[in-house]
PDB file of N, CA and C in Angstrom:
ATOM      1  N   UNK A   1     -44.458-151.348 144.412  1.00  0.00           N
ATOM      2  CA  UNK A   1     -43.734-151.948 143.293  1.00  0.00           C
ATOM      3  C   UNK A   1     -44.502-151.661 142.016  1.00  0.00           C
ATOM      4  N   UNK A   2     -43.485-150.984 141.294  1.00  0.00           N
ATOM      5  CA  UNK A   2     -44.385-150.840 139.825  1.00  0.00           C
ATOM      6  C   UNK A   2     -43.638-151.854 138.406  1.00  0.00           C
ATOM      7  N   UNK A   3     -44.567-151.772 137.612  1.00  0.00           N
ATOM      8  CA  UNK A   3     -44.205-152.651 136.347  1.00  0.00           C
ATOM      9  C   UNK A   3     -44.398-151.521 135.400  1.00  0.00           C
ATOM     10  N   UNK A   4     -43.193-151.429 134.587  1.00  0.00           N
ATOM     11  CA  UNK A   4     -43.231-150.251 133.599  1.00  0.00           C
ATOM     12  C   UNK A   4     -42.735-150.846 132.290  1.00  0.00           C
ATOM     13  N   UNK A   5     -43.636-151.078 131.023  1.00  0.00           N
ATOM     14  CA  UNK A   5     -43.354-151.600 129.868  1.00  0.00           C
ATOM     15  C   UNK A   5     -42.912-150.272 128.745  1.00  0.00           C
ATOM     16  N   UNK A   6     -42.151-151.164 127.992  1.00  0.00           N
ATOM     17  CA  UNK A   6     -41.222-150.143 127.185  1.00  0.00           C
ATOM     18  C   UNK A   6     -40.910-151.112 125.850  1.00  0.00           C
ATOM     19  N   UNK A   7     -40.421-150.361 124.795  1.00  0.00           N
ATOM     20  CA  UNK A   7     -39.656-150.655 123.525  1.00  0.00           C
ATOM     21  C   UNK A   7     -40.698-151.047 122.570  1.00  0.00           C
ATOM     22  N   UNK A   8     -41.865-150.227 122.576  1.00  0.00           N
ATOM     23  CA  UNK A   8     -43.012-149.821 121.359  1.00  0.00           C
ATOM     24  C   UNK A   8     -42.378-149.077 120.581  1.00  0.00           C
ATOM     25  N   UNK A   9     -43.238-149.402 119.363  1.00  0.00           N
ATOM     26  CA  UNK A   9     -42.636-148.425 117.960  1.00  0.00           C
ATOM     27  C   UNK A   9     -43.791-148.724 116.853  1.00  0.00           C
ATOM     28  N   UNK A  10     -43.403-148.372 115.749  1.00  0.00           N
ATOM     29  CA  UNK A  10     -43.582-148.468 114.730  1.00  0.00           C
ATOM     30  C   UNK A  10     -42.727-149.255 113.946  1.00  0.00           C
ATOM     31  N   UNK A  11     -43.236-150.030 113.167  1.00  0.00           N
ATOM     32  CA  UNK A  11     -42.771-151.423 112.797  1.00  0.00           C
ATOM     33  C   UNK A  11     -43.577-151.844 111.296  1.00  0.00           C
ATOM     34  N   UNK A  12     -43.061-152.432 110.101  1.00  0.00           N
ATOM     35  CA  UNK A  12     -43.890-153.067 109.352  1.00  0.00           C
ATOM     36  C   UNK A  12     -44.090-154.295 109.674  1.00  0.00           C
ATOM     37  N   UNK A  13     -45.229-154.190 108.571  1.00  0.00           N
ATOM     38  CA  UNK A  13     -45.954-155.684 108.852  1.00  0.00           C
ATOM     39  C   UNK A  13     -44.770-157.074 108.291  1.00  0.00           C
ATOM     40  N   UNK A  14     -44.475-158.417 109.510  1.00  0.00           N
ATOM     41  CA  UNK A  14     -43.349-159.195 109.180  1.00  0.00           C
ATOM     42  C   UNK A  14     -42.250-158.659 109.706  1.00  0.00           C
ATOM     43  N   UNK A  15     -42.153-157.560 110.476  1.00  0.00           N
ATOM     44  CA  UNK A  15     -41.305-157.248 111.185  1.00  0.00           C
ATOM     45  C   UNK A  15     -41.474-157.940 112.520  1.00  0.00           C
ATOM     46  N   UNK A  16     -40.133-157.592 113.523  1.00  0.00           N
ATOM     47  CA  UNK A  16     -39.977-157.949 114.802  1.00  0.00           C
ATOM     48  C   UNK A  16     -39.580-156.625 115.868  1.00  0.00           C
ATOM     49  N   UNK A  17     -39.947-156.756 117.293  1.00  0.00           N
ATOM     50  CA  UNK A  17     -40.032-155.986 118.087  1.00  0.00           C
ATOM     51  C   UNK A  17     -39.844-156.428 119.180  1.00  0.00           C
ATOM     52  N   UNK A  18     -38.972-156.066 120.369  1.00  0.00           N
ATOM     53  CA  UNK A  18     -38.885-156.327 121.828  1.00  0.00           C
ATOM     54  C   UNK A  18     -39.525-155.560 122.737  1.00  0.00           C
ATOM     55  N   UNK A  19     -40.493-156.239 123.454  1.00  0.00           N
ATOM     56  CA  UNK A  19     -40.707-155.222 124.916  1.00  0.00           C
ATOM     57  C   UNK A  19     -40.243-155.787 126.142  1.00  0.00           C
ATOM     58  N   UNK A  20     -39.947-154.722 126.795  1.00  0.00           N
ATOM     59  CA  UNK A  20     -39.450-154.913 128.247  1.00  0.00           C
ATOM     60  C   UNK A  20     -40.547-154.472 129.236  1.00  0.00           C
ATOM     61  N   UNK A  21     -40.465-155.158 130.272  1.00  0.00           N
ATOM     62  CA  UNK A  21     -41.531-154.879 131.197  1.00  0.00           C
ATOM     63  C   UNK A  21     -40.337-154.827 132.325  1.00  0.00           C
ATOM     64  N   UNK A  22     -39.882-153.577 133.027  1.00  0.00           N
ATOM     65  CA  UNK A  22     -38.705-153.538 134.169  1.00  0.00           C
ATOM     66  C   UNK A  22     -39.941-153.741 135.413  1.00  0.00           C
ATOM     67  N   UNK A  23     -39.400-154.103 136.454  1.00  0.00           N
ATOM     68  CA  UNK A  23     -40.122-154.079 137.480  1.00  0.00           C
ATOM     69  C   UNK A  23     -39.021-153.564 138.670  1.00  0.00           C
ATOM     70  N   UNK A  24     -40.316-152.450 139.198  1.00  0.00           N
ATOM     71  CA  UNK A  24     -38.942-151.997 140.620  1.00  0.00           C
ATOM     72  C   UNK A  24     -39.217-152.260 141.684  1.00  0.00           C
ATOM     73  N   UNK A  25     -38.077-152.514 141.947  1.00  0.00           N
ATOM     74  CA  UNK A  25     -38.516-153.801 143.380  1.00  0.00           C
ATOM     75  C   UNK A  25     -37.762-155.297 143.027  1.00  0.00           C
ATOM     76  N   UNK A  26     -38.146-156.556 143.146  1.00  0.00           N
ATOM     77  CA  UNK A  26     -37.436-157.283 143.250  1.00  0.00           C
ATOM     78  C   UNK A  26     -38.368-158.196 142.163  1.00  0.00           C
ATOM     79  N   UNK A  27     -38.649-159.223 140.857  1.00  0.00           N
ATOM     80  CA  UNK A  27     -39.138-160.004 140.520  1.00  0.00           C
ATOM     81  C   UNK A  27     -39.279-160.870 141.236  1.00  0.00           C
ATOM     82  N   UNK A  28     -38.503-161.604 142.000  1.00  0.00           N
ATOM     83  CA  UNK A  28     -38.693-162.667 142.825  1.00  0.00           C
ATOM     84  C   UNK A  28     -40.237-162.474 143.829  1.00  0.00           C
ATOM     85  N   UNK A  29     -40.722-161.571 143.894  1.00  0.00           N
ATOM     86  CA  UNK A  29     -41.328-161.635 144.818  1.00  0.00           C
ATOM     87  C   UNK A  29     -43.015-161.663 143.942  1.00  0.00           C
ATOM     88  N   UNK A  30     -42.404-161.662 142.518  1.00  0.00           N
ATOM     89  CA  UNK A  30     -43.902-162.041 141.731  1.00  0.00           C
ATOM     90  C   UNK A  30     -43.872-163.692 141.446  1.00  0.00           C
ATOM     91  N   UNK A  31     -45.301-163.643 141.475  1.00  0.00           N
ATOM     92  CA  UNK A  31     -45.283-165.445 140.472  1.00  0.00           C
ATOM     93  C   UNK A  31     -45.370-165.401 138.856  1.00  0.00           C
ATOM     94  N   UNK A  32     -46.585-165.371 139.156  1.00  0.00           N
ATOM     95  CA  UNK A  32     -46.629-165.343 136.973  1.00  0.00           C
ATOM     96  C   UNK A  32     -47.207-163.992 136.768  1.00  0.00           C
ATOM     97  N   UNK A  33     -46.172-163.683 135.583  1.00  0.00           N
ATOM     98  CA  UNK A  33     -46.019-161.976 135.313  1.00  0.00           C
ATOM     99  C   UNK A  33     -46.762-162.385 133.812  1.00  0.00           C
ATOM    100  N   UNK A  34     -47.549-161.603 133.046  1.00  0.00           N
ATOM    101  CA  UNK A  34     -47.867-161.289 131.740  1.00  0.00           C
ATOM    102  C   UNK A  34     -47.905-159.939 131.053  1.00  0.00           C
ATOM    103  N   UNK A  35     -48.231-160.250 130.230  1.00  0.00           N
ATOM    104  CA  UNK A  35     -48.013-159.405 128.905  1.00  0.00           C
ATOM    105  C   UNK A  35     -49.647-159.037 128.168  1.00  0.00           C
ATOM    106  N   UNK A  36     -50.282-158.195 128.416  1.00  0.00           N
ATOM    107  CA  UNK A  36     -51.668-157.950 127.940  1.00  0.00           C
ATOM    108  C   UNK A  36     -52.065-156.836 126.470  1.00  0.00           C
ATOM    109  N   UNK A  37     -52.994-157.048 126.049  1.00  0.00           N
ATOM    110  CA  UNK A  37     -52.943-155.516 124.892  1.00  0.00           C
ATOM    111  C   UNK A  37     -54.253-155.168 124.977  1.00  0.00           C
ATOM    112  N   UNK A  38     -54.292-153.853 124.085  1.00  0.00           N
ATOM    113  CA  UNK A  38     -55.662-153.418 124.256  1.00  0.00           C
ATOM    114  C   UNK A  38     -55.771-152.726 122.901  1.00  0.00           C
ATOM    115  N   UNK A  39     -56.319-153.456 121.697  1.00  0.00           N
ATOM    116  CA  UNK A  39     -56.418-152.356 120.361  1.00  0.00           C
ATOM    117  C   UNK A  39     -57.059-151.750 120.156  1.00  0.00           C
ATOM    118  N   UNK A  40     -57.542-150.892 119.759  1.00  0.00           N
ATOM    119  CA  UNK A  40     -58.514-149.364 119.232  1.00  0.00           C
ATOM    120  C   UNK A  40     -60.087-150.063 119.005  1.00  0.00           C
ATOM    121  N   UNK A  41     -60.760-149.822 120.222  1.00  0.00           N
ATOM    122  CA  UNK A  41     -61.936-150.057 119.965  1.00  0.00           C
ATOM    123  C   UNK A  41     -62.165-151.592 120.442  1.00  0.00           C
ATOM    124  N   UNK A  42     -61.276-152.093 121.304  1.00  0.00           N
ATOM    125  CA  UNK A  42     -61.401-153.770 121.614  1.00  0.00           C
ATOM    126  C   UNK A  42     -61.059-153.778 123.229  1.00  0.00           C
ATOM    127  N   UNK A  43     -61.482-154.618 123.625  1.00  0.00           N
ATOM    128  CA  UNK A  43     -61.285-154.861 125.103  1.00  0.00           C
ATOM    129  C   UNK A  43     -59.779-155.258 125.080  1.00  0.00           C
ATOM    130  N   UNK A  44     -59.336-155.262 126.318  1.00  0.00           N
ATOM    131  CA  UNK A  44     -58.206-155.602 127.194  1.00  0.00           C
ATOM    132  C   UNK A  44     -57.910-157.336 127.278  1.00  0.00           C
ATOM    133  N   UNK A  45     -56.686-157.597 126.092  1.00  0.00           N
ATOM    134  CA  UNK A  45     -56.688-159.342 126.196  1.00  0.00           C
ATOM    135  C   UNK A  45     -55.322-159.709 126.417  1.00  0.00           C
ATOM    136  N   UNK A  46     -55.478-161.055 126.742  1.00  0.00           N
ATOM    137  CA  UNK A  46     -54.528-161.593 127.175  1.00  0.00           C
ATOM    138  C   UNK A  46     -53.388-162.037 125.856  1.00  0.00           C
ATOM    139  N   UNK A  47     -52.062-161.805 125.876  1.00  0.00           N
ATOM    140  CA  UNK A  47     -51.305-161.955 125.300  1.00  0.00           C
ATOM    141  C   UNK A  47     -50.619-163.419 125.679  1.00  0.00           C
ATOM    142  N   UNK A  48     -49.772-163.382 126.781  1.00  0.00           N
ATOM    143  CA  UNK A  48     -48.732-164.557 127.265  1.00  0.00           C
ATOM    144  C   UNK A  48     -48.211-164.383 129.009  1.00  0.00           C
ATOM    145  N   UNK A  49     -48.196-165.089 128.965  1.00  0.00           N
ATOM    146  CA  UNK A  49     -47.847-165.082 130.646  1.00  0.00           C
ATOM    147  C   UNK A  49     -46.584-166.521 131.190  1.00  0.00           C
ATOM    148  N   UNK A  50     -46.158-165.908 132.144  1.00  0.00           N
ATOM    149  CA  UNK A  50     -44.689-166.670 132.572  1.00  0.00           C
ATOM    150  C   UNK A  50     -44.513-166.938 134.020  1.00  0.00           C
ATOM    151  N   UNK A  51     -44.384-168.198 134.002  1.00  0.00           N
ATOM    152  CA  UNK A  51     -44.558-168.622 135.674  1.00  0.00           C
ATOM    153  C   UNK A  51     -42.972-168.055 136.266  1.00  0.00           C
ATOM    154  N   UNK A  52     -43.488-168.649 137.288  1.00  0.00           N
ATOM    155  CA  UNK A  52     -41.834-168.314 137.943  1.00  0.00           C
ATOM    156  C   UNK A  52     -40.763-169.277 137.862  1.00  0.00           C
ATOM    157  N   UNK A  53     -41.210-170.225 137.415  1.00  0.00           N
ATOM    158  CA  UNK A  53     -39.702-171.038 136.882  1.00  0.00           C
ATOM    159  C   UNK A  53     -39.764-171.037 135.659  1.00  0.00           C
ATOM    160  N   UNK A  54     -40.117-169.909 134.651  1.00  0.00           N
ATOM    161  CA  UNK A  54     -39.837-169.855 133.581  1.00  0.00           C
ATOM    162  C   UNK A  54     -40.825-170.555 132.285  1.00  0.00           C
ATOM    163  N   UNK A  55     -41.528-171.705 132.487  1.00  0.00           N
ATOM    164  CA  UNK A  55     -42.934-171.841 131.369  1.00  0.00           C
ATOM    165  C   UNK A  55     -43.797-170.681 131.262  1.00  0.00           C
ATOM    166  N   UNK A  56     -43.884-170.903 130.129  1.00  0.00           N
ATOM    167  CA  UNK A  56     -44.949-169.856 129.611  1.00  0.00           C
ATOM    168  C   UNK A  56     -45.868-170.620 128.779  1.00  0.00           C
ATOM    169  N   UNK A  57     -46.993-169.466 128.647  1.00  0.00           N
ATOM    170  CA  UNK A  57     -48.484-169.853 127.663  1.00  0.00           C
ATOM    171  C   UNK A  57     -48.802-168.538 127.179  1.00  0.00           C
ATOM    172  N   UNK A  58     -49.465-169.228 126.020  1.00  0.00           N
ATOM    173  CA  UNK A  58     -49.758-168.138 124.903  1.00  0.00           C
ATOM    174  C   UNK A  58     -50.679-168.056 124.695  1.00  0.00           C
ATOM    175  N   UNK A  59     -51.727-167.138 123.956  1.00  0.00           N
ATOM    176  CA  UNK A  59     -53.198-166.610 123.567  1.00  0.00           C
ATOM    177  C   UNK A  59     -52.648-167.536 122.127  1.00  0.00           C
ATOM    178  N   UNK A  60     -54.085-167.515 121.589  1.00  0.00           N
ATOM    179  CA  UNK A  60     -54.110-168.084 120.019  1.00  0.00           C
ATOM    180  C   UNK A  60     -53.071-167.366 119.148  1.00  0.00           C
ATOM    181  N   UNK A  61     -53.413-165.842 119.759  1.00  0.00           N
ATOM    182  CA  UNK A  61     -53.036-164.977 118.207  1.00  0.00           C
ATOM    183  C   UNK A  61     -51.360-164.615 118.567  1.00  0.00           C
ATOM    184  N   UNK A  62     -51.050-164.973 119.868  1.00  0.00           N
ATOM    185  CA  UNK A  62     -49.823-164.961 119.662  1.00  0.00           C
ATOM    186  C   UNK A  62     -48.820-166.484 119.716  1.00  0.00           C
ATOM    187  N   UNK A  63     -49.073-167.394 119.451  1.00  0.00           N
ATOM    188  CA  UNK A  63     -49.002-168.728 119.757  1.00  0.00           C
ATOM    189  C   UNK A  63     -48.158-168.978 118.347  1.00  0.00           C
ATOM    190  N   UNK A  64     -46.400-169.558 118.176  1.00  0.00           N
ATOM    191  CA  UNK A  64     -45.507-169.078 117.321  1.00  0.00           C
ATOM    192  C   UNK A  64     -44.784-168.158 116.777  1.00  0.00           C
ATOM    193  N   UNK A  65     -45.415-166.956 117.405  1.00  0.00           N
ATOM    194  CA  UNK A  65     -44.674-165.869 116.823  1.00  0.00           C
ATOM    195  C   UNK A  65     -43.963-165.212 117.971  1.00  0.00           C
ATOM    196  N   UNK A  66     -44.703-165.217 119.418  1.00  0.00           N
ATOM    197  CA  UNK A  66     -44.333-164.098 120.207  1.00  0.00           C
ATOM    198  C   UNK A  66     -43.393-165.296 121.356  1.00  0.00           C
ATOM    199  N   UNK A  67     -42.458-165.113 122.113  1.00  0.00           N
ATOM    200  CA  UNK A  67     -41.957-165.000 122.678  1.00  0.00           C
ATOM    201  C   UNK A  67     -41.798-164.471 124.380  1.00  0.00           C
ATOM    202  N   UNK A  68     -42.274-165.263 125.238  1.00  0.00           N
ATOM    203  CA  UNK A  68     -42.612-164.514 126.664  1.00  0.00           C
ATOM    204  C   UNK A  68     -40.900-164.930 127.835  1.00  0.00           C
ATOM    205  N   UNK A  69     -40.625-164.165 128.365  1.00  0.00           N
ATOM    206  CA  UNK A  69     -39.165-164.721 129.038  1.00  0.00           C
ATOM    207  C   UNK A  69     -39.158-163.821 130.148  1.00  0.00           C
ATOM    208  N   UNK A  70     -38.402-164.114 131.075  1.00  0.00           N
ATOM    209  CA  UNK A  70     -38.124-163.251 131.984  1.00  0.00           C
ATOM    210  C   UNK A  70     -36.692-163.196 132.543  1.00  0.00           C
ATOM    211  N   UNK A  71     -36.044-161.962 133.121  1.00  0.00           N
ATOM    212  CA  UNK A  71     -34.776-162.220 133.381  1.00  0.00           C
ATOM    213  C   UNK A  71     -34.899-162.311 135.223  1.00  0.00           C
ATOM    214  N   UNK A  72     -34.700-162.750 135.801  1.00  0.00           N
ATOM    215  CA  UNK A  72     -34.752-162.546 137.452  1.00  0.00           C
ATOM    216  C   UNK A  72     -33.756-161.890 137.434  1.00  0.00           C
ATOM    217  N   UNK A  73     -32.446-161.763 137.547  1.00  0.00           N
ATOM    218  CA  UNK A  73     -31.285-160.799 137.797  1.00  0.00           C
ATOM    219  C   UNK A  73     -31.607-159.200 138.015  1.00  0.00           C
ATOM    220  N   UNK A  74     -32.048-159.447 136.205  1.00  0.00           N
ATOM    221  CA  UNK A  74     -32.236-158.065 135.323  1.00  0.00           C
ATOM    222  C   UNK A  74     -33.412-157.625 135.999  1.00  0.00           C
ATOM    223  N   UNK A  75     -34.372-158.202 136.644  1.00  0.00           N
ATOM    224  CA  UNK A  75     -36.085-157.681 137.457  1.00  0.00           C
ATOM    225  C   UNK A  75     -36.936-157.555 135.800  1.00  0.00           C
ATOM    226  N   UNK A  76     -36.607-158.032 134.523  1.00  0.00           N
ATOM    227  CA  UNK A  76     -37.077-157.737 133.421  1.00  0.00           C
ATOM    228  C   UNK A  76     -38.032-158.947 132.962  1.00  0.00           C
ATOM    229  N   UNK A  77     -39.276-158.800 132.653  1.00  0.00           N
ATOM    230  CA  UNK A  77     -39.984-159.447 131.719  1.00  0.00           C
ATOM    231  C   UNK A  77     -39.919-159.171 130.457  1.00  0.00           C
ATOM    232  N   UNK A  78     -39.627-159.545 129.192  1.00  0.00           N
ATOM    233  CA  UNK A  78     -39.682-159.667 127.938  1.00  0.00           C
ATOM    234  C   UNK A  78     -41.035-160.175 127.081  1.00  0.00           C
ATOM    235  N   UNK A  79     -41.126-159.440 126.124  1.00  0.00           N
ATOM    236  CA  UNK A  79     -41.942-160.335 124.817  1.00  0.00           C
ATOM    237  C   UNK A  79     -41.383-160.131 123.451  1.00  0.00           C
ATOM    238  N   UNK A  80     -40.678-160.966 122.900  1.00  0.00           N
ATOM    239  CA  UNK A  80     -40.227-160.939 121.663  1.00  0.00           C
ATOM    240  C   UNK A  80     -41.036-161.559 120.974  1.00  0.00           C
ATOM    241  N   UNK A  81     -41.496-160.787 119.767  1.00  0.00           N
ATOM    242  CA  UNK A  81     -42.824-160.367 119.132  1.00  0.00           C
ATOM    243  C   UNK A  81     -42.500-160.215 117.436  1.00  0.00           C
ATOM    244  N   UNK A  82     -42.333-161.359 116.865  1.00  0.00           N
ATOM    245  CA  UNK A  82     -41.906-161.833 115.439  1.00  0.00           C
ATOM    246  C   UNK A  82     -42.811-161.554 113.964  1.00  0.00           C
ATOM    247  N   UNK A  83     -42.981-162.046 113.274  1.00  0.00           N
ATOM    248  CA  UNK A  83     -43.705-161.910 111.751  1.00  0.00           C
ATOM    249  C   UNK A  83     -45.173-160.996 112.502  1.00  0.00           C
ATOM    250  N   UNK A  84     -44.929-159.525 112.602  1.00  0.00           N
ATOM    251  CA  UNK A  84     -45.962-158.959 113.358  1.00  0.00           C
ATOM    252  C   UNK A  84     -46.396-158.523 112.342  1.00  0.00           C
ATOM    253  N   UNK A  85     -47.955-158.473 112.440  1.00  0.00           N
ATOM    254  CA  UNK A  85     -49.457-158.237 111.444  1.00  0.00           C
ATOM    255  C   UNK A  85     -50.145-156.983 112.263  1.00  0.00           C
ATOM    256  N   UNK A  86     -50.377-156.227 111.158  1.00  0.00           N
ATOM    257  CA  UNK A  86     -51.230-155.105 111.598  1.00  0.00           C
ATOM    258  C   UNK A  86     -52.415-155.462 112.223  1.00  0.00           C
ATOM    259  N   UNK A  87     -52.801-156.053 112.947  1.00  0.00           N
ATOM    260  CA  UNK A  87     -53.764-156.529 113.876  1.00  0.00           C
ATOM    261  C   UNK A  87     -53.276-156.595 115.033  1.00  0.00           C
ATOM    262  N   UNK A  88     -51.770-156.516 115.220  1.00  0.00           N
ATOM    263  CA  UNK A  88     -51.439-156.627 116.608  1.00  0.00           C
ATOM    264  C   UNK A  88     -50.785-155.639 116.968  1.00  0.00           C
ATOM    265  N   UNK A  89     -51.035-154.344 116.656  1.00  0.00           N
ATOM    266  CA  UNK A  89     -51.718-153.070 116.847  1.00  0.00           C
ATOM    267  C   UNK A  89     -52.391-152.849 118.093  1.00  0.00           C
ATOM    268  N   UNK A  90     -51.676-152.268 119.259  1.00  0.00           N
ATOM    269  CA  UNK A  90     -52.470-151.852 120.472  1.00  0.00           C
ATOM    270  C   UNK A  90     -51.524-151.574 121.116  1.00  0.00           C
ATOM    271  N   UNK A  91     -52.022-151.363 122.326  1.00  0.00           N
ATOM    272  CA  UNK A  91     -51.303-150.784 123.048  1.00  0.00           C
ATOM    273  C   UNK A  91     -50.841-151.933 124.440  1.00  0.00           C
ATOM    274  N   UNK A  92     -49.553-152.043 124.405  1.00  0.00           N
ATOM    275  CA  UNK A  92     -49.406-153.366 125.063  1.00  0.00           C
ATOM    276  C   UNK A  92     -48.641-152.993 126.452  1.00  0.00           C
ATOM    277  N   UNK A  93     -49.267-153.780 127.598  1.00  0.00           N
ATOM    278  CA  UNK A  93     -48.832-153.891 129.377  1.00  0.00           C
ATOM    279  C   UNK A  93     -48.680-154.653 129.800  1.00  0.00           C
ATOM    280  N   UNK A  94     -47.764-154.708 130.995  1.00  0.00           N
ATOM    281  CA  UNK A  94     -47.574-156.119 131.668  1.00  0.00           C
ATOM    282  C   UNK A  94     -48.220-155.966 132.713  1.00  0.00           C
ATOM    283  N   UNK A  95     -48.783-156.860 133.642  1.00  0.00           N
ATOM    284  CA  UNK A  95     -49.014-156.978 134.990  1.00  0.00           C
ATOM    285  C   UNK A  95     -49.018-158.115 135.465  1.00  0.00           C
ATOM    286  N   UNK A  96     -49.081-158.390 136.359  1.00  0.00           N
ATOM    287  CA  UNK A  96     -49.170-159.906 136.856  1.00  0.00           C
ATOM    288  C   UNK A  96     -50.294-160.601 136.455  1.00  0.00           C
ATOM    289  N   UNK A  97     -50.293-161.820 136.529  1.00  0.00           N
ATOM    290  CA  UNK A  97     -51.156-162.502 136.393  1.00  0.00           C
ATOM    291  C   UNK A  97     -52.587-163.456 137.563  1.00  0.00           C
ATOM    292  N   UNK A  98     -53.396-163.389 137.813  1.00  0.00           N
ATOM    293  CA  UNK A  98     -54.380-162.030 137.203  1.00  0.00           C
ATOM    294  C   UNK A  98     -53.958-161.173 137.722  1.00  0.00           C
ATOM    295  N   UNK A  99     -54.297-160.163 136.168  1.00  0.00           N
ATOM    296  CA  UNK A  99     -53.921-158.479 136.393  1.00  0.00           C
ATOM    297  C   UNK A  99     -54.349-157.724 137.607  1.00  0.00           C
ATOM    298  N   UNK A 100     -53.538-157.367 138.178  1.00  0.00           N
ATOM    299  CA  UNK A 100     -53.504-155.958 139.417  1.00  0.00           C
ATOM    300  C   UNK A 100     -54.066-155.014 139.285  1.00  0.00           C
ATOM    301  N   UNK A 101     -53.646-153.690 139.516  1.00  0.00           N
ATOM    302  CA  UNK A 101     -53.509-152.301 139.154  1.00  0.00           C
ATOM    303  C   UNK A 101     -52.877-152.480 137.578  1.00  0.00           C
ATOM    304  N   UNK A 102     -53.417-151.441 136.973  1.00  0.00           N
ATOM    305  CA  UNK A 102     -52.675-151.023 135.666  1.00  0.00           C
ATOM    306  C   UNK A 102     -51.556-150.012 135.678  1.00  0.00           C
ATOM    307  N   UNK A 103     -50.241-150.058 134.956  1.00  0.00           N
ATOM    308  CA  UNK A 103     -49.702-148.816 134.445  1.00  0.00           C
ATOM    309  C   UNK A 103     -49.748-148.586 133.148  1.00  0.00           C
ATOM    310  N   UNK A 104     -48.633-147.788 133.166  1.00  0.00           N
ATOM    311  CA  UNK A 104     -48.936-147.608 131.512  1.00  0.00           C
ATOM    312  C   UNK A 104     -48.298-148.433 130.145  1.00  0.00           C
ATOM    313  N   UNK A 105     -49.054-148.558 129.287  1.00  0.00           N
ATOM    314  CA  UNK A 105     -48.343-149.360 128.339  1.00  0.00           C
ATOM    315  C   UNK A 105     -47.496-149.084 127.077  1.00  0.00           C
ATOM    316  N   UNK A 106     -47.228-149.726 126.691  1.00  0.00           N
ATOM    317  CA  UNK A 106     -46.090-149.128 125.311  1.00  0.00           C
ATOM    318  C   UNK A 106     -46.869-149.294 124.256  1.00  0.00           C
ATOM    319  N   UNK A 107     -47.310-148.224 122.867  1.00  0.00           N
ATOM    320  CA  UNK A 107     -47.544-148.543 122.040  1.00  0.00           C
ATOM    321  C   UNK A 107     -47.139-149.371 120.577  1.00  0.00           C
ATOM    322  N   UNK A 108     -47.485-150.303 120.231  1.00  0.00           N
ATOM    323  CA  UNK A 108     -46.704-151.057 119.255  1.00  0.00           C
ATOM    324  C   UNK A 108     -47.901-150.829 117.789  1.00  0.00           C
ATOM    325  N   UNK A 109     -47.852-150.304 116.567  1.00  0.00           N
ATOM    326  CA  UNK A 109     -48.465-150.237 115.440  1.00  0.00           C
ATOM    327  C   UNK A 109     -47.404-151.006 114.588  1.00  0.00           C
ATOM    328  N   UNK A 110     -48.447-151.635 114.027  1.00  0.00           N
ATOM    329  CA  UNK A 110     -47.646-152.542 112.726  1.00  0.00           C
ATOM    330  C   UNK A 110     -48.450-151.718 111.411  1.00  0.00           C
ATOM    331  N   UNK A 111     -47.949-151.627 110.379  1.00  0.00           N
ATOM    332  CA  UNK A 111     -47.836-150.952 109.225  1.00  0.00           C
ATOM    333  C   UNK A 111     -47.906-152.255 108.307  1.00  0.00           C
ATOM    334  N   UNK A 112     -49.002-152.022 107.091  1.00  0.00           N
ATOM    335  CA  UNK A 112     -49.080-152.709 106.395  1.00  0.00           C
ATOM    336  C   UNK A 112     -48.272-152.421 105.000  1.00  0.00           C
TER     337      UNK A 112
END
C-alpha cells in the first residue's frame, strides 16, 4: 500500500492550496494518517495528523490556518492550507502516523 501526495505549486504569500494524499489500497485499514514537511536545509516536521474517526491535531505553525480531513470513500487524506507564508515552503508528505516508509512528496513554495 502506497500513500502518494499531490496538488503542490507555487502560490503567493496569503494565498491558499489543497493537498491530496490518495492512498492505494483501502484507508480503512490505516489509523492516524499525517501530513509532514521538510524545508531547505531543516529537518523533517510534523505538520497535522487525523485519527480515524476524524479529530485532528496540529503543529504550532500550522494551528488556524491549515486544515487536516480525510475522505474514507475517496481513500483521500487532505490538507487545506490557508493565509500561507513563505516559511511554509518545503516539500510536503503524508504517511501514517508514526511515519513508515517514505514516498514522495509534493512541493509547495510560497512567494513573497
Amino acid at each position: 500500500v502506497q500513500l502518494q501526495a499531490s496538488g503542490g505549486g507555487l502560490v503567493q504569500a496569503g494565498g491558499s492550496l489543497r493537498l491530496s494524499c490518495t492512498v492505494s489500497g483501502s484507508i480503512s485499514n490505516f489509523g492516524t494518517l499525517a501530513w509532514y514537511r521538510q524545508a531547505p536545509g531543516k529537518w523533517r516536521e510534523l505538520v497535522a495528523f487525523v485519527r480515524r474517526d476524524g479529530s485532528a491535531s496540529y503543529a504550532d505553525p500550522a494551528k488556524g490556518r491549515f486544515t487536516i480531513s480525510r475522505d474514507n470513500p475517496k481513500n483521500t487524506v487532505y490538507l487545506q492550507m490557508n493565509s500561507l507564508k513563505p516559511e511554509d515552503t518545503a516539500v510536503y508528505y503524508c504517511n501514517e502516523y508514526p511515519a513508515r516508509t517514505w514516498g514522495q512528496g509534493t512541493l509547495v513554495t510560497v512567494s513573497s
